[in-house]
Protein backbone atom coordinates (compact mmCIF):
# COMPACT_ATOMS: atom_id res chain seq x y z
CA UNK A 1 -14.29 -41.11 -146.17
CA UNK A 2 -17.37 -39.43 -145.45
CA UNK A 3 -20.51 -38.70 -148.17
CA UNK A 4 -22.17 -35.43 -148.38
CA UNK A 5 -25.72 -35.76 -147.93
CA UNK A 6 -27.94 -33.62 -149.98
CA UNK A 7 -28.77 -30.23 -148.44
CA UNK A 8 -32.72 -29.34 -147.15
CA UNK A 9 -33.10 -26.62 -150.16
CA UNK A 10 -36.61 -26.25 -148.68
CA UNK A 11 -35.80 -25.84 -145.55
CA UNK A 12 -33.00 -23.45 -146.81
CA UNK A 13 -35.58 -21.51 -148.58
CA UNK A 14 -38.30 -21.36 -145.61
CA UNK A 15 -35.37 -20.26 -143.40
CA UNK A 16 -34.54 -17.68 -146.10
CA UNK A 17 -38.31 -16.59 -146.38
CA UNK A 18 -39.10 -16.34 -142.47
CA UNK A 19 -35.90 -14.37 -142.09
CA UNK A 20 -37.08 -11.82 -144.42
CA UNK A 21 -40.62 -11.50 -143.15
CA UNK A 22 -39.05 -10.86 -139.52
CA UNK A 23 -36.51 -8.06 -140.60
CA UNK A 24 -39.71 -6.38 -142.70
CA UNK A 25 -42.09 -6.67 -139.75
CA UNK A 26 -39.23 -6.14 -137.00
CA UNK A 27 -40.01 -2.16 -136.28
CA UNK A 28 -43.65 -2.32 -136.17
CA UNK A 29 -43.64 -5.62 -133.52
CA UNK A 30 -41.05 -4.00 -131.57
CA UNK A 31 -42.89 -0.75 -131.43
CA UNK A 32 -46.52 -3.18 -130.10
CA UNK A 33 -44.02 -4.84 -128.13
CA UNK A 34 -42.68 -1.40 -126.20
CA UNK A 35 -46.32 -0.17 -125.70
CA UNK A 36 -47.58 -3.27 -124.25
CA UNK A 37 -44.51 -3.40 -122.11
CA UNK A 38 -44.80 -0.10 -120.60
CA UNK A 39 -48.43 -0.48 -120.23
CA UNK A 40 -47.80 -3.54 -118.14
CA UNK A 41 -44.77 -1.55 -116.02
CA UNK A 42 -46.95 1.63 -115.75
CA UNK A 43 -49.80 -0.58 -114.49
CA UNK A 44 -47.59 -2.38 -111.94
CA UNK A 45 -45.77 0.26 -110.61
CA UNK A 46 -49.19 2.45 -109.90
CA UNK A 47 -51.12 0.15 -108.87
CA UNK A 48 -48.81 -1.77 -106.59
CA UNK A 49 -47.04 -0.29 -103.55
CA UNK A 50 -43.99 -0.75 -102.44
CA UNK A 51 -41.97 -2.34 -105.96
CA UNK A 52 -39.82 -0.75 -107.99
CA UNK A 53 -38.73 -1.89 -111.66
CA UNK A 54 -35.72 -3.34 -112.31
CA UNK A 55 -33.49 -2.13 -114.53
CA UNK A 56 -33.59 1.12 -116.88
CA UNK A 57 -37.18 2.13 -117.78
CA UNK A 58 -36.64 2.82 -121.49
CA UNK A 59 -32.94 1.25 -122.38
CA UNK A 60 -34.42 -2.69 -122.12
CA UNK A 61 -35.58 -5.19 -124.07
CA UNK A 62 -38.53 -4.57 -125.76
CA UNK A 63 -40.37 -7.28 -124.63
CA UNK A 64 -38.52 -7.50 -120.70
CA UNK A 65 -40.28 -6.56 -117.67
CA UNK A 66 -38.64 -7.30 -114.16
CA UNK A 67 -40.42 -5.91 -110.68
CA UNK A 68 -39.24 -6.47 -107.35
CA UNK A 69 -41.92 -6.70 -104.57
CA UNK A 70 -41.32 -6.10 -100.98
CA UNK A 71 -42.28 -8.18 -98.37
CA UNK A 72 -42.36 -11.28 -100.52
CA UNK A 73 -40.70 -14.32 -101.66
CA UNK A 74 -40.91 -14.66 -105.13
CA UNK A 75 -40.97 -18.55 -105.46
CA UNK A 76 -44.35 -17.78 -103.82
CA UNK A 77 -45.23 -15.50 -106.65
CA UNK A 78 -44.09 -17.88 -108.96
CA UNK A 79 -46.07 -21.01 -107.59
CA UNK A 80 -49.28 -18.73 -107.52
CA UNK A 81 -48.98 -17.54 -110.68
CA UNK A 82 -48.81 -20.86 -111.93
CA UNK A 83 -51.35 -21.93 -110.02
CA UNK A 84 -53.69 -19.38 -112.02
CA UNK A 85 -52.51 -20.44 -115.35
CA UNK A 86 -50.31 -17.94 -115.81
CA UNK A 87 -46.83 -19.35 -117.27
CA UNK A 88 -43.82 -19.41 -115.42
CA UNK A 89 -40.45 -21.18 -116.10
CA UNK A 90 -37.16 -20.71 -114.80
CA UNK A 91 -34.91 -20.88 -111.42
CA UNK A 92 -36.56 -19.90 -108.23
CA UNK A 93 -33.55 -18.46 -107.20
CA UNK A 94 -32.58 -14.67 -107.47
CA UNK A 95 -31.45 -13.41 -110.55
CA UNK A 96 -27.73 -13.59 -110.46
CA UNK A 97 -27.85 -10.45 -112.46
CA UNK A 98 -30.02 -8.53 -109.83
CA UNK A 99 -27.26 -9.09 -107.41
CA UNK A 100 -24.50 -8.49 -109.49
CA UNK A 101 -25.80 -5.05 -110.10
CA UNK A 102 -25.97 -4.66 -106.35
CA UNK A 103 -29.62 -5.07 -105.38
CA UNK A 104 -30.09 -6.33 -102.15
CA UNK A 105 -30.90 -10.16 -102.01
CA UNK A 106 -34.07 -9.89 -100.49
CA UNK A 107 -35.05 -7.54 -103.15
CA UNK A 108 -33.33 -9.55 -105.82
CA UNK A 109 -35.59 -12.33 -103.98
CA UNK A 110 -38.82 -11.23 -104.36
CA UNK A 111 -38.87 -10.10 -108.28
CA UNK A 112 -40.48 -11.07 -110.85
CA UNK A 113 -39.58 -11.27 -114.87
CA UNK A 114 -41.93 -11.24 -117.07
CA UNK A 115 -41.25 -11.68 -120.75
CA UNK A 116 -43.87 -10.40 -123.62
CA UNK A 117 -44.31 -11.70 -126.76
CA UNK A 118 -46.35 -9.73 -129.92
CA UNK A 119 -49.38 -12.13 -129.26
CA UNK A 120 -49.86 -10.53 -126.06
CA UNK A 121 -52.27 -8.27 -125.73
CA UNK A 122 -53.20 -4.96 -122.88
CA UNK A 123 -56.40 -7.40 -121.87
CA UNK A 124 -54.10 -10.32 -121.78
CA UNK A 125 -51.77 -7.78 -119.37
CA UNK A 126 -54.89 -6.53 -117.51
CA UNK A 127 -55.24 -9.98 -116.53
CA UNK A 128 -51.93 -10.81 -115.51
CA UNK A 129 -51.63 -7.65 -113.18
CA UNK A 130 -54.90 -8.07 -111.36
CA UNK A 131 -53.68 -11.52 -110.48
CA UNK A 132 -50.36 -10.13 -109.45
CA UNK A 133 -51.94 -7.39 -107.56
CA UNK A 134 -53.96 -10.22 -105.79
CA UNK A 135 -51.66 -12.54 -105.05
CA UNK A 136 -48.89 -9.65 -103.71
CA UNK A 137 -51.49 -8.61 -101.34
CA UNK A 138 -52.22 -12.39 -100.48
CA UNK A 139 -48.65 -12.84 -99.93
CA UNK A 140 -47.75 -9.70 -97.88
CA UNK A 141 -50.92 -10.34 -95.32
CA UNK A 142 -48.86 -13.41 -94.02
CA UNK A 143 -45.67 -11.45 -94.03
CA UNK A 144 -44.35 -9.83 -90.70
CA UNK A 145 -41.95 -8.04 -92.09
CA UNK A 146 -44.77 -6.36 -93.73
CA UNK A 147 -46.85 -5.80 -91.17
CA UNK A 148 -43.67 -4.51 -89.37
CA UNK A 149 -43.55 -2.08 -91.72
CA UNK A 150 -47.39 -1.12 -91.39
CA UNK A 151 -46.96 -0.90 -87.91
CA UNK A 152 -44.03 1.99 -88.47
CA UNK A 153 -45.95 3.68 -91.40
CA UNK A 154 -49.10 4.22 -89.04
CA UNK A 155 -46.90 5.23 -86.39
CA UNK A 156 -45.21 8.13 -88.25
């Protein structure tokens, strides 16, 4: 006792249309989308002490980057980032994936996911990662755990 109602043929259409534009375009975005990514990973992990990437360096998402930093929390990260116009989203809890795959929940803690899309660009990333780099080392100077650990690296 119900009436069909008439179907969006447009919409149908533009769906169909998008859909095919994607597929045809999908290897060359994906291939920006891996160079970006490890540009923004290389950057990180160089310029950065004491994180380590999460997760397999070339089996990932194209567009998925996830760092843990030591001697931080990353809520912290998160607020700062935000703070500097940089978006952020999500829980502020750990990843329930990180500790499922074992890493330590103060590692798990203080990471960091950062998700790229083909708009972004390496001066878009250059941006991001001197703000990380600045708010890390903001973070870790009120950390003393990490002066602990200063303390035991100038002591070897």
């Amino acid at each position: 006792k119900r009436r069909a109602g008439t179907e969006n043929v447009p919409g149908i259409v533009g769906y169909g249309v998008a859909a095919e534009r994607a597929a045809r375009t999908m290897a060359e975005r994906t291939a920006k989308e891996i160079e970006v990514r490890d540009y923004l990973i290389n950057r990180i992990l160089t310029e950065i002490p004491n994180c380590r990437l999460n997760g397999d360096p070339v089996k990932r998402l194209p567009n998925n980057c996830n760092i843990s930093f030591e001697f931080i929390e990353g809520e912290s990260l998160l607020i700062m980032l935000d703070m500097k116009g940089i978006c952020t989203s999500g829980s502020l809890d750990p990843s329930h994936v990180l500790l499922a795959i074992g890493l330590p929940h103060e590692k798990a803690h203080g990471s960091l996911r950062l998700t790229l899309s083909e708009e972004i660009t390496k001066e878009d990333v250059d941006f991001v990662v001197e703000q990380i780099k600045a708010i890390v080392d903001r973070l870790r100077s009120m950390s003393p755990l990490y002066e602990d650990y200063i303390k035991k690296q100038q002591g070897k």
